[in-house]
PDB file of N, CA and C in Angstrom:
ATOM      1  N   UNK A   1       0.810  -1.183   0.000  1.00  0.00           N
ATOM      2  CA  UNK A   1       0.000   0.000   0.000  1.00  0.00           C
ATOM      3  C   UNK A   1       0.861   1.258   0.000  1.00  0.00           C
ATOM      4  N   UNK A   2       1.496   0.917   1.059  1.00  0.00           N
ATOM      5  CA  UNK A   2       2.697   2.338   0.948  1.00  0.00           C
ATOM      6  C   UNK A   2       3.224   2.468  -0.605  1.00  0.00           C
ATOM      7  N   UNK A   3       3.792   1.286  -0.995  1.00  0.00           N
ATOM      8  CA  UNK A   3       4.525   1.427  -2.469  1.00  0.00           C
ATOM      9  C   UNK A   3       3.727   2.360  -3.388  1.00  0.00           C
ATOM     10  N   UNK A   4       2.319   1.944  -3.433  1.00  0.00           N
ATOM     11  CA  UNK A   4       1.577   2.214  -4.165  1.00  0.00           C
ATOM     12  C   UNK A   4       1.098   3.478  -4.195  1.00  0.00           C
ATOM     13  N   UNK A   5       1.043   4.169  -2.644  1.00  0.00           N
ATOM     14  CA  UNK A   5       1.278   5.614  -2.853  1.00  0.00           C
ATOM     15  C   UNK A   5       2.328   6.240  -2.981  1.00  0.00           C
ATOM     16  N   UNK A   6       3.825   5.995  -3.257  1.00  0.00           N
ATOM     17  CA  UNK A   6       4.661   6.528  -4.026  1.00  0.00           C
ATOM     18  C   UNK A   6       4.451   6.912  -4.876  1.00  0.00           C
ATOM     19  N   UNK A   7       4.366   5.650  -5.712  1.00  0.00           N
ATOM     20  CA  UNK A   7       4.125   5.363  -7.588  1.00  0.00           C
ATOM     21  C   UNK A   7       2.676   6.489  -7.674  1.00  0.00           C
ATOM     22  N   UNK A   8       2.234   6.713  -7.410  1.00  0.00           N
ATOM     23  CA  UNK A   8       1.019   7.395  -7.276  1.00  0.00           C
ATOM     24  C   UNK A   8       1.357   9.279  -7.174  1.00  0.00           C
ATOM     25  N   UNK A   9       2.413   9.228  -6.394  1.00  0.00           N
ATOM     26  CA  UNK A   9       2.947  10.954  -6.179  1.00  0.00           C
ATOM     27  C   UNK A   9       3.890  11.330  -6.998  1.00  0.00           C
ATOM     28  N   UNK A  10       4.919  10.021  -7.144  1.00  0.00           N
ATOM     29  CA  UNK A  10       5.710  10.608  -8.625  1.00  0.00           C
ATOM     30  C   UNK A  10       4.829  10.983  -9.703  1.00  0.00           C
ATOM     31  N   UNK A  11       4.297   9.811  -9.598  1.00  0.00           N
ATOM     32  CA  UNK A  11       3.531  10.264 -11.197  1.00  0.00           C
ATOM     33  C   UNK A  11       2.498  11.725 -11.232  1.00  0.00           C
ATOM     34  N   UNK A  12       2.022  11.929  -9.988  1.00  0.00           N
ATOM     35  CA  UNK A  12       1.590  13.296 -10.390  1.00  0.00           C
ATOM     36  C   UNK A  12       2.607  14.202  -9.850  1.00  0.00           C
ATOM     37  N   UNK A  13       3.624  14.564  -9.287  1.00  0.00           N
ATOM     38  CA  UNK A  13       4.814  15.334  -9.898  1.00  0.00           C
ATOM     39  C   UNK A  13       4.924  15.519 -10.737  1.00  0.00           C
ATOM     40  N   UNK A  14       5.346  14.550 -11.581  1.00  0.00           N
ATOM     41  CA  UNK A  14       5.787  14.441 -12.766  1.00  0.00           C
ATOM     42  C   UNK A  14       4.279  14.889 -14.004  1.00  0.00           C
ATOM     43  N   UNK A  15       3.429  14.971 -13.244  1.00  0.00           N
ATOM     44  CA  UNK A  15       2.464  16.046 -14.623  1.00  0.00           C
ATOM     45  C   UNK A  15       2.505  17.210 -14.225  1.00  0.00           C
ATOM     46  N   UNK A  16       2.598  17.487 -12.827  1.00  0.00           N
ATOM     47  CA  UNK A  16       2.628  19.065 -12.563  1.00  0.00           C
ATOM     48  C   UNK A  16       3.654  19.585 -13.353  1.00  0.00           C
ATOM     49  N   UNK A  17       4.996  19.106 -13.566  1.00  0.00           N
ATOM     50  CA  UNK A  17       6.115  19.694 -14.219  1.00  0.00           C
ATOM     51  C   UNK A  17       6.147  20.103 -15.407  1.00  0.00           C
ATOM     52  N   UNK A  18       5.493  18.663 -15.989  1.00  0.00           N
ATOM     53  CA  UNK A  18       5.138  18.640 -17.767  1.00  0.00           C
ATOM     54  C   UNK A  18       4.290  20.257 -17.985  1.00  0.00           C
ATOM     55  N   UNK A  19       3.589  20.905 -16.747  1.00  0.00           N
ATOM     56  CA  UNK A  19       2.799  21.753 -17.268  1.00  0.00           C
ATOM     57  C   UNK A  19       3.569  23.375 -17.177  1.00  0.00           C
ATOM     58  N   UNK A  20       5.000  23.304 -17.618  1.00  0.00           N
ATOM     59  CA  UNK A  20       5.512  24.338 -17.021  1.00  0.00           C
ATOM     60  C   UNK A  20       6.297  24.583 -18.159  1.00  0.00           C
ATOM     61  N   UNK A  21       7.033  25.364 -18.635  1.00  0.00           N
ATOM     62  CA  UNK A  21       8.021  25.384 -19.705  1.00  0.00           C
ATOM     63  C   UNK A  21       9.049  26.556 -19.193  1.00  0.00           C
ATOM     64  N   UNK A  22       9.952  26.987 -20.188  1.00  0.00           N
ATOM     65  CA  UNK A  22      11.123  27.959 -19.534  1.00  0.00           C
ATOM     66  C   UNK A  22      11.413  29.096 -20.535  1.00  0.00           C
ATOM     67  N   UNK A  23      12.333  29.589 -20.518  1.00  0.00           N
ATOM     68  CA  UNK A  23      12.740  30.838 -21.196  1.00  0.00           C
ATOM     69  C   UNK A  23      14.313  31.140 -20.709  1.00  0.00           C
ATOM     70  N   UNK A  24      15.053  30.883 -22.226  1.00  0.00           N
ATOM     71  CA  UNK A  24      16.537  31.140 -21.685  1.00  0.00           C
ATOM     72  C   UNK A  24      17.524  31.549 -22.759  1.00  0.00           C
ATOM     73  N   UNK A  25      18.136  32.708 -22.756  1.00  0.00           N
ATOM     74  CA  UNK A  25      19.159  32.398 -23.586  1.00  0.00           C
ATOM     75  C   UNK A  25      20.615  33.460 -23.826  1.00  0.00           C
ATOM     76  N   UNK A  26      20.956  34.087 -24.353  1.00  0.00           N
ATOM     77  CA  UNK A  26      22.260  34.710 -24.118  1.00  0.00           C
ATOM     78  C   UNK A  26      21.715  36.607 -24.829  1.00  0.00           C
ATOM     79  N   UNK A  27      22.574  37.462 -24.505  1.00  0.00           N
ATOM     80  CA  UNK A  27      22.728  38.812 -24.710  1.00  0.00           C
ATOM     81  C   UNK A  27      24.109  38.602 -25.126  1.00  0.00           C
ATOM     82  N   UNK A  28      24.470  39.833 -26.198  1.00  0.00           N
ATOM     83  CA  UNK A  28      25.802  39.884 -26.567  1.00  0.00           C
ATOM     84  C   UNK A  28      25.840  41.095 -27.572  1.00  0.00           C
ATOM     85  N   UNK A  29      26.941  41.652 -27.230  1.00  0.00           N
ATOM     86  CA  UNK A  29      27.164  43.133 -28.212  1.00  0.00           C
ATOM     87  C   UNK A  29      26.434  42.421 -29.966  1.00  0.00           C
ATOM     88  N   UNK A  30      26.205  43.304 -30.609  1.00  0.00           N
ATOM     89  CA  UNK A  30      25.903  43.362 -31.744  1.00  0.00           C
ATOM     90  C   UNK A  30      26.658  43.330 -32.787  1.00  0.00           C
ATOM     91  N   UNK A  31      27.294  44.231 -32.219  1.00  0.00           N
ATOM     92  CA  UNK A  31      28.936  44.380 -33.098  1.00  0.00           C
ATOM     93  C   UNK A  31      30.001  43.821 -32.898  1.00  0.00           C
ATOM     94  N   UNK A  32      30.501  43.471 -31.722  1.00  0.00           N
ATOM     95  CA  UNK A  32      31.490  42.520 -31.091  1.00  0.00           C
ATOM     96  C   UNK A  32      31.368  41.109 -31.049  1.00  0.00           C
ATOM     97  N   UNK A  33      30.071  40.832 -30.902  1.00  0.00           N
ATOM     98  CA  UNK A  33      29.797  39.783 -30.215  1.00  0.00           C
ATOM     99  C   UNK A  33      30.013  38.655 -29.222  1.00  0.00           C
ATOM    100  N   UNK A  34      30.753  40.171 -28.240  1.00  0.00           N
ATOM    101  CA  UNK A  34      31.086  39.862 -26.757  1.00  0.00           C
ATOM    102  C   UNK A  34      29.316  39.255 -25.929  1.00  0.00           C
ATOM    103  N   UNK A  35      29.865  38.507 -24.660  1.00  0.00           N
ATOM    104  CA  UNK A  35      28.457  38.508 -24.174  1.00  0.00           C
ATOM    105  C   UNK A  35      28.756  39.591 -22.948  1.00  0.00           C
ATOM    106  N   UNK A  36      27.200  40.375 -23.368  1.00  0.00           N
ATOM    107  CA  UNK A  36      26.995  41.422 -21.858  1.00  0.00           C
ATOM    108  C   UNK A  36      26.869  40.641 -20.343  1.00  0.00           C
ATOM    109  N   UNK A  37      27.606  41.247 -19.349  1.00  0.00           N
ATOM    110  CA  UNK A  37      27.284  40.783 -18.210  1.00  0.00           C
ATOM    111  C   UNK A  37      26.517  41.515 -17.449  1.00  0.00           C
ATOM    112  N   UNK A  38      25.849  41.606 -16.617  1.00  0.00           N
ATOM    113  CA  UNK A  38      24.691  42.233 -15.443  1.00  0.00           C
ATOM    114  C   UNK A  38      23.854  42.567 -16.284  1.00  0.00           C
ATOM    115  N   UNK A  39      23.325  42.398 -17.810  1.00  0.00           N
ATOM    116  CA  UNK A  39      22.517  43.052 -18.381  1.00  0.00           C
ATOM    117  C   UNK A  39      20.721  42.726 -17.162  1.00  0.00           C
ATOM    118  N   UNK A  40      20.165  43.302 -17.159  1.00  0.00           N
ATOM    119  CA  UNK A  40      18.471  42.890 -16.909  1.00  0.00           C
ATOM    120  C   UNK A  40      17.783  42.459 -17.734  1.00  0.00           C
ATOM    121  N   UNK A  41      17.391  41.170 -17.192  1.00  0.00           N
ATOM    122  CA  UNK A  41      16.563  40.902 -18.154  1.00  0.00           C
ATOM    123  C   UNK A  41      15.202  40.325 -17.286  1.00  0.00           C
ATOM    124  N   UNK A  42      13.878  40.851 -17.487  1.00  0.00           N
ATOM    125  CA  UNK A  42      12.685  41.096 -16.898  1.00  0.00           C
ATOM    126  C   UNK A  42      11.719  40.372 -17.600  1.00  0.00           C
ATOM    127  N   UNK A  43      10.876  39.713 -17.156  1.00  0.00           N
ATOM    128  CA  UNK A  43       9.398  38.524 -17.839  1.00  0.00           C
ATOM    129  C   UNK A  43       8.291  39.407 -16.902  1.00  0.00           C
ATOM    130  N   UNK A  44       7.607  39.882 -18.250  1.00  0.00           N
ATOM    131  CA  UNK A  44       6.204  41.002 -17.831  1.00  0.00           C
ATOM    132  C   UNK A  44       5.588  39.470 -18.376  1.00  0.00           C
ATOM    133  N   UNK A  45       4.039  39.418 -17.815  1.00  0.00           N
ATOM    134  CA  UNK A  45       3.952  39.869 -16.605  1.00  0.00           C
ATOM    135  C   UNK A  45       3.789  39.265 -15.332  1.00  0.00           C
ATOM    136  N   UNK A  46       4.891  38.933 -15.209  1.00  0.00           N
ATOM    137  CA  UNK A  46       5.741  38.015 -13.652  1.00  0.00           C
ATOM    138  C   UNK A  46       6.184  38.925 -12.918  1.00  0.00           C
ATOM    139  N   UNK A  47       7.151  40.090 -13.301  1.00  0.00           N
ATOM    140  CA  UNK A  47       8.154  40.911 -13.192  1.00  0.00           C
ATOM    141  C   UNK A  47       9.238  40.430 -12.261  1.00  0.00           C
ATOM    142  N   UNK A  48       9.400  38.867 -12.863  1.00  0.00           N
ATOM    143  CA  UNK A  48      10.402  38.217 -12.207  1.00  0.00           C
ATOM    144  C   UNK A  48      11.698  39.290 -13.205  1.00  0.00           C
ATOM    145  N   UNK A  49      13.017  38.939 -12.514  1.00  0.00           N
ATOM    146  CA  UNK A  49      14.390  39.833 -13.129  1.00  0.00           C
ATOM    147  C   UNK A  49      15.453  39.240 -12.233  1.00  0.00           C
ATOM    148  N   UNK A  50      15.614  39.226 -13.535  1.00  0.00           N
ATOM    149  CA  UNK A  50      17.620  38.532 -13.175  1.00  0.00           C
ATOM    150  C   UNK A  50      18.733  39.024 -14.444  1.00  0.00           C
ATOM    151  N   UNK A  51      19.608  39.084 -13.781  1.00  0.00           N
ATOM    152  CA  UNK A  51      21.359  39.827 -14.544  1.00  0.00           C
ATOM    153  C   UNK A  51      21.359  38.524 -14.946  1.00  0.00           C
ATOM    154  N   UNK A  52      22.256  38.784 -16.094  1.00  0.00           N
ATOM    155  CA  UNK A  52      22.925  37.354 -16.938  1.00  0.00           C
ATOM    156  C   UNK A  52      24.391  37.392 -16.058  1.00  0.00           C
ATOM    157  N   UNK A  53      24.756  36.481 -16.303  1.00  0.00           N
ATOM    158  CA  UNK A  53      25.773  35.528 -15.385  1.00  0.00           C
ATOM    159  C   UNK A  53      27.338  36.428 -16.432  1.00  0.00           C
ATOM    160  N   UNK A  54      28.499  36.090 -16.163  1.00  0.00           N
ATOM    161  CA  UNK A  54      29.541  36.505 -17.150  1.00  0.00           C
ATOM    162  C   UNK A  54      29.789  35.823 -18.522  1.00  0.00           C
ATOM    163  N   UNK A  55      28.947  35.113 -18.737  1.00  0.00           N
ATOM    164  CA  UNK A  55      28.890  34.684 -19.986  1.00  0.00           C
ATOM    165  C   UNK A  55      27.612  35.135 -20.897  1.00  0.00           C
ATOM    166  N   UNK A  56      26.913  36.005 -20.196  1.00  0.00           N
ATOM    167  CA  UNK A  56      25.760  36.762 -20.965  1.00  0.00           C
ATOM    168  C   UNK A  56      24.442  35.888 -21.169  1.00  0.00           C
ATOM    169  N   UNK A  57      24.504  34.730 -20.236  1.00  0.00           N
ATOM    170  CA  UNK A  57      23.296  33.821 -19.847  1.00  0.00           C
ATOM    171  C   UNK A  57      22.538  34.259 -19.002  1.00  0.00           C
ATOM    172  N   UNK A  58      21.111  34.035 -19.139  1.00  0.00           N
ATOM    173  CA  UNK A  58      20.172  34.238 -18.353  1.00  0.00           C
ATOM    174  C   UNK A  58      18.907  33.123 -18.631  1.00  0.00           C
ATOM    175  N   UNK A  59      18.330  32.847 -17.389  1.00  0.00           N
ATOM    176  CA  UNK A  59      17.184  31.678 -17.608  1.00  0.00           C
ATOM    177  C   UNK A  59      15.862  31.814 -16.966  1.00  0.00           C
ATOM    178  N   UNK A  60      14.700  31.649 -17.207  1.00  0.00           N
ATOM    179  CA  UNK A  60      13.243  31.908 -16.658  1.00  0.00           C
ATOM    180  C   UNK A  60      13.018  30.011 -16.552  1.00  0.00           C
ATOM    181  N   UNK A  61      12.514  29.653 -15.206  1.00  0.00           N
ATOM    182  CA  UNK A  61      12.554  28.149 -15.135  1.00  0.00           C
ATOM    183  C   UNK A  61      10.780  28.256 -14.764  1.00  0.00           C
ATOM    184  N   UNK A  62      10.253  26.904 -14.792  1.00  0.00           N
ATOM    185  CA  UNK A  62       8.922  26.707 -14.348  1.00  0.00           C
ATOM    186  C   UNK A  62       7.733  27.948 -14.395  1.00  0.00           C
ATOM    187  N   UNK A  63       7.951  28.301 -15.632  1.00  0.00           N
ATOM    188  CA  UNK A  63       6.406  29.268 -16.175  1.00  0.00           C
ATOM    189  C   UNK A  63       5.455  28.383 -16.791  1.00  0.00           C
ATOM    190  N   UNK A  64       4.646  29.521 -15.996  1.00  0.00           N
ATOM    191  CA  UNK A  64       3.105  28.599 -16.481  1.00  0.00           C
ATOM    192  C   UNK A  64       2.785  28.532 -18.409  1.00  0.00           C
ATOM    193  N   UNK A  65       1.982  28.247 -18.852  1.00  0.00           N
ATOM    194  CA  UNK A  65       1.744  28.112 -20.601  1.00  0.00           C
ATOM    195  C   UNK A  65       1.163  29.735 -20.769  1.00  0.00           C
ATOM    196  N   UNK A  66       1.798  30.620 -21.350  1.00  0.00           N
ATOM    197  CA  UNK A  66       1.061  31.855 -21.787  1.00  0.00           C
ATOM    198  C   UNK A  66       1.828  33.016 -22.545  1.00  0.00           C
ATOM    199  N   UNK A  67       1.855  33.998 -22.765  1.00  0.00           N
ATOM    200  CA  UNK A  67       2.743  34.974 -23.407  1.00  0.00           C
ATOM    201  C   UNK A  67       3.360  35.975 -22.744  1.00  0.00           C
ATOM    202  N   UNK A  68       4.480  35.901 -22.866  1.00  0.00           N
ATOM    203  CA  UNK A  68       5.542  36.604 -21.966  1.00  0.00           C
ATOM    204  C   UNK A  68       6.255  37.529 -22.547  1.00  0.00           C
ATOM    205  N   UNK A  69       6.912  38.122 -22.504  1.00  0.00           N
ATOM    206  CA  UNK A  69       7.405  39.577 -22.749  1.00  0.00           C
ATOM    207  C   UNK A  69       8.625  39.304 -22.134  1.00  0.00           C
ATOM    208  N   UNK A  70      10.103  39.492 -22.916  1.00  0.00           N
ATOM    209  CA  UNK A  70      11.221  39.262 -21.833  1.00  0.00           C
ATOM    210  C   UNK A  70      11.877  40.737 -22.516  1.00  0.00           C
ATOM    211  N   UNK A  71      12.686  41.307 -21.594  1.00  0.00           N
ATOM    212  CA  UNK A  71      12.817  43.030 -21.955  1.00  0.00           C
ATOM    213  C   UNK A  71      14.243  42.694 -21.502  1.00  0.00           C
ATOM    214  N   UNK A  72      15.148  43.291 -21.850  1.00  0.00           N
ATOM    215  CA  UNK A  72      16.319  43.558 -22.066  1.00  0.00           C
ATOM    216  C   UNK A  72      16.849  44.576 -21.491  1.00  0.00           C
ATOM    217  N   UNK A  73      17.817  45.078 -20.794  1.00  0.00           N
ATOM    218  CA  UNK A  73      18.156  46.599 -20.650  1.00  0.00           C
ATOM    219  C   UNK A  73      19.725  46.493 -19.990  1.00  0.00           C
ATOM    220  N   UNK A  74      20.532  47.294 -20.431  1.00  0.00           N
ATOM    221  CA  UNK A  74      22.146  47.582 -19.989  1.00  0.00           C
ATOM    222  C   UNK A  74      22.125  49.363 -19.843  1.00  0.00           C
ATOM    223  N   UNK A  75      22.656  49.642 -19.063  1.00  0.00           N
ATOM    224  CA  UNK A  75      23.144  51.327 -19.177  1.00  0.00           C
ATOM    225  C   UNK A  75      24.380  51.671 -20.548  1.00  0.00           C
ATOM    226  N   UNK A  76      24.914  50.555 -21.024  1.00  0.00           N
ATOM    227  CA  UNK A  76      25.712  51.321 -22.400  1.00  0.00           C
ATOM    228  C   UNK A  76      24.868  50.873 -23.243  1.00  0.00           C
ATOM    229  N   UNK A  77      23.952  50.046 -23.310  1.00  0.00           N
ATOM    230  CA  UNK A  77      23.222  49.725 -24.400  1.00  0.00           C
ATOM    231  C   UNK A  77      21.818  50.136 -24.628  1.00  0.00           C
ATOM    232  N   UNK A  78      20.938  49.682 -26.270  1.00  0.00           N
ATOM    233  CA  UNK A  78      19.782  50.138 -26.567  1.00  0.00           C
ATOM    234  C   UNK A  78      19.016  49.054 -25.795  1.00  0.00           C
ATOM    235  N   UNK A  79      17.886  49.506 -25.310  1.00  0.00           N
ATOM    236  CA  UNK A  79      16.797  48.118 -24.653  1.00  0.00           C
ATOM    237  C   UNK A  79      16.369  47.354 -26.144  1.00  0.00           C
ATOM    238  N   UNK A  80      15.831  46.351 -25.162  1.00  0.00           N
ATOM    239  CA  UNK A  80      15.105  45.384 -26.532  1.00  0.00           C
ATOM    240  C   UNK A  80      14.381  44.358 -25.750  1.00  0.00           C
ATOM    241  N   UNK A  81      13.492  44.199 -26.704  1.00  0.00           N
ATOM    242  CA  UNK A  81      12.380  43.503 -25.499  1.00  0.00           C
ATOM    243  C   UNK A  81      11.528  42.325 -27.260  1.00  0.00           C
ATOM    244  N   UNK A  82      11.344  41.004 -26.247  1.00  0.00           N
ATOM    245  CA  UNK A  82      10.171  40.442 -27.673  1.00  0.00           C
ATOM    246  C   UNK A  82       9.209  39.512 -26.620  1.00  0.00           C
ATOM    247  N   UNK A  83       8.481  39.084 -27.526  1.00  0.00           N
ATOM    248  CA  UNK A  83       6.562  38.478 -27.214  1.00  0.00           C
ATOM    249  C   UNK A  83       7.113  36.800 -27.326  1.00  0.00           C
ATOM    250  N   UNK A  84       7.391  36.542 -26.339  1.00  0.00           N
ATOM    251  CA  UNK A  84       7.505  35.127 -26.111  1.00  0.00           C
ATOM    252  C   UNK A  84       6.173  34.137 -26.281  1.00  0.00           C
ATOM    253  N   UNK A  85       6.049  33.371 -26.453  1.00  0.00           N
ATOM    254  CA  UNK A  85       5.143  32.369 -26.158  1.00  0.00           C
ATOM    255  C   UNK A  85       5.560  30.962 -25.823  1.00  0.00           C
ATOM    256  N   UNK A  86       5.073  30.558 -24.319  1.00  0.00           N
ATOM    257  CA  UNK A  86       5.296  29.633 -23.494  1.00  0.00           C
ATOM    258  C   UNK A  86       4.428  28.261 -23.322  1.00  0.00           C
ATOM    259  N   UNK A  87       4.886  27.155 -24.002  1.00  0.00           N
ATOM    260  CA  UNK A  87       4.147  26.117 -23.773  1.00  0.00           C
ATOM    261  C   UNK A  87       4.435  24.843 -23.220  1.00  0.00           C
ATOM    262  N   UNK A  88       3.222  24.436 -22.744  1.00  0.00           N
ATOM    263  CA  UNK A  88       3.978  22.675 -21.715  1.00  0.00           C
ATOM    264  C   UNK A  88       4.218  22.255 -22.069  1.00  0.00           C
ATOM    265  N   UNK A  89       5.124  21.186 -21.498  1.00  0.00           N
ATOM    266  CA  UNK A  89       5.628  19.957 -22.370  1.00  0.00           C
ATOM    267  C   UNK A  89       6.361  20.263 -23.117  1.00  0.00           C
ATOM    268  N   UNK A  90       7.414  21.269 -23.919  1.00  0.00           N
ATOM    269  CA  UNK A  90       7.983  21.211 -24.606  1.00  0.00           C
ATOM    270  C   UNK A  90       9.218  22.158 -24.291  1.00  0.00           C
ATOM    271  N   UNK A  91       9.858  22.189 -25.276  1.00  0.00           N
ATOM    272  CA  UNK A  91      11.730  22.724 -25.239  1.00  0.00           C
ATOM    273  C   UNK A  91      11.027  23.868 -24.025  1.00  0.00           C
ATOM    274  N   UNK A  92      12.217  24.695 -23.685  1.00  0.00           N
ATOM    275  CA  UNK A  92      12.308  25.934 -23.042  1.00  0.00           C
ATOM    276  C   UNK A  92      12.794  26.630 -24.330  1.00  0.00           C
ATOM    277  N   UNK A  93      11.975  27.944 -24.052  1.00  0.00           N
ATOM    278  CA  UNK A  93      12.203  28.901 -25.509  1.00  0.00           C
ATOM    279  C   UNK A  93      13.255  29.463 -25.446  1.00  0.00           C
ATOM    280  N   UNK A  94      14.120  29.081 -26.590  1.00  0.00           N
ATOM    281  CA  UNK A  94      15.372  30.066 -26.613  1.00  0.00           C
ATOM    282  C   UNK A  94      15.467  31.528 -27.132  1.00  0.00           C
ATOM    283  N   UNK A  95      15.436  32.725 -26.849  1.00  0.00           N
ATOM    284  CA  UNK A  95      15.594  33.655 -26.930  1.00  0.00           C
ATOM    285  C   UNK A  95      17.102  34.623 -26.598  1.00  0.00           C
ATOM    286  N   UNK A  96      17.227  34.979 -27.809  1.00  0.00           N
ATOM    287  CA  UNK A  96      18.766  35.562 -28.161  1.00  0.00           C
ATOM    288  C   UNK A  96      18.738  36.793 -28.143  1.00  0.00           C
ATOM    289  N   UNK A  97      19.477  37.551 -27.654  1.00  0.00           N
ATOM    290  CA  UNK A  97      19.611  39.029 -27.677  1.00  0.00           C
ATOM    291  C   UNK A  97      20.708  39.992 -28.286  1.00  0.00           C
ATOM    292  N   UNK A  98      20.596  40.527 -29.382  1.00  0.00           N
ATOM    293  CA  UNK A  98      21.472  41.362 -29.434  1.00  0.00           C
ATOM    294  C   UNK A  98      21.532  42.554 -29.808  1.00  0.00           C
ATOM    295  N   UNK A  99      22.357  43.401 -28.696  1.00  0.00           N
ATOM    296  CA  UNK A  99      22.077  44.861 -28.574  1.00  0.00           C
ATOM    297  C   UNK A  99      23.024  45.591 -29.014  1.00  0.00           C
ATOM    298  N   UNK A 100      22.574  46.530 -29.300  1.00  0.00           N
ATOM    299  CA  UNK A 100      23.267  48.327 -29.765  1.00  0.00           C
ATOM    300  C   UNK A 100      23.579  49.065 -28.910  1.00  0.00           C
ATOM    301  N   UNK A 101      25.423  49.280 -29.126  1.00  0.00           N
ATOM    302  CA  UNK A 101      26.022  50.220 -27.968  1.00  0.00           C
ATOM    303  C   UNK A 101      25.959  51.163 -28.174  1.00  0.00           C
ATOM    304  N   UNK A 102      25.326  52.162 -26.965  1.00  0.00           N
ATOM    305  CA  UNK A 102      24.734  53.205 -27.474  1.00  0.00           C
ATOM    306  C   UNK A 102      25.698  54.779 -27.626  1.00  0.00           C
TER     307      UNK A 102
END
């Protein structure tokens, strides 16, 4: 009986997860094609925000299925922002950034 409610909680774990997808991917000069570090990068409308790492990575984990907005912004650079769309079960959306030093 116990076993059986294991097998029973993984498996709905494991659909709660399926219902989540992600958003991730790099910033980098335009012209250089250095990657920016501390850039912001913001998911309307969550208004979750996080700096990319020193390699100009940044990641959005466990969003719900819907349309997201991820915005961009550096103090030497132009903002830039695009219309994501987020769905279960599948890849995490890669989204690439590249900006204009201003």
């Amino acid at each position: 009986m116990i076993t059986t409610a294991l097998i029973l909680c993984v498996s709905c774990d494991k659909n709660v997860h399926d219902n989540f997808g992600g958003i991730y991917g790099k910033v980098t000069d335009l012209n250089s094609g250095t990657p920016i570090h501390n850039a912001s990068v913001t998911l309307s409308p969550t208004g979750q925000n996080v700096l990319t790492n020193s390699d100009g990575f940044y990641e959005f984990v466990k969003l719900e299925s819907q349309q997201y907005t991820v915005s961009v912004q550096h103090v030497e650079y132009v903002a830039d922002s695009r219309l994501i769309t987020v769905r279960p079960r599948e890849e995490s959306e890669l989204v690439n950034f590249l900006l204009l030093r201003k």
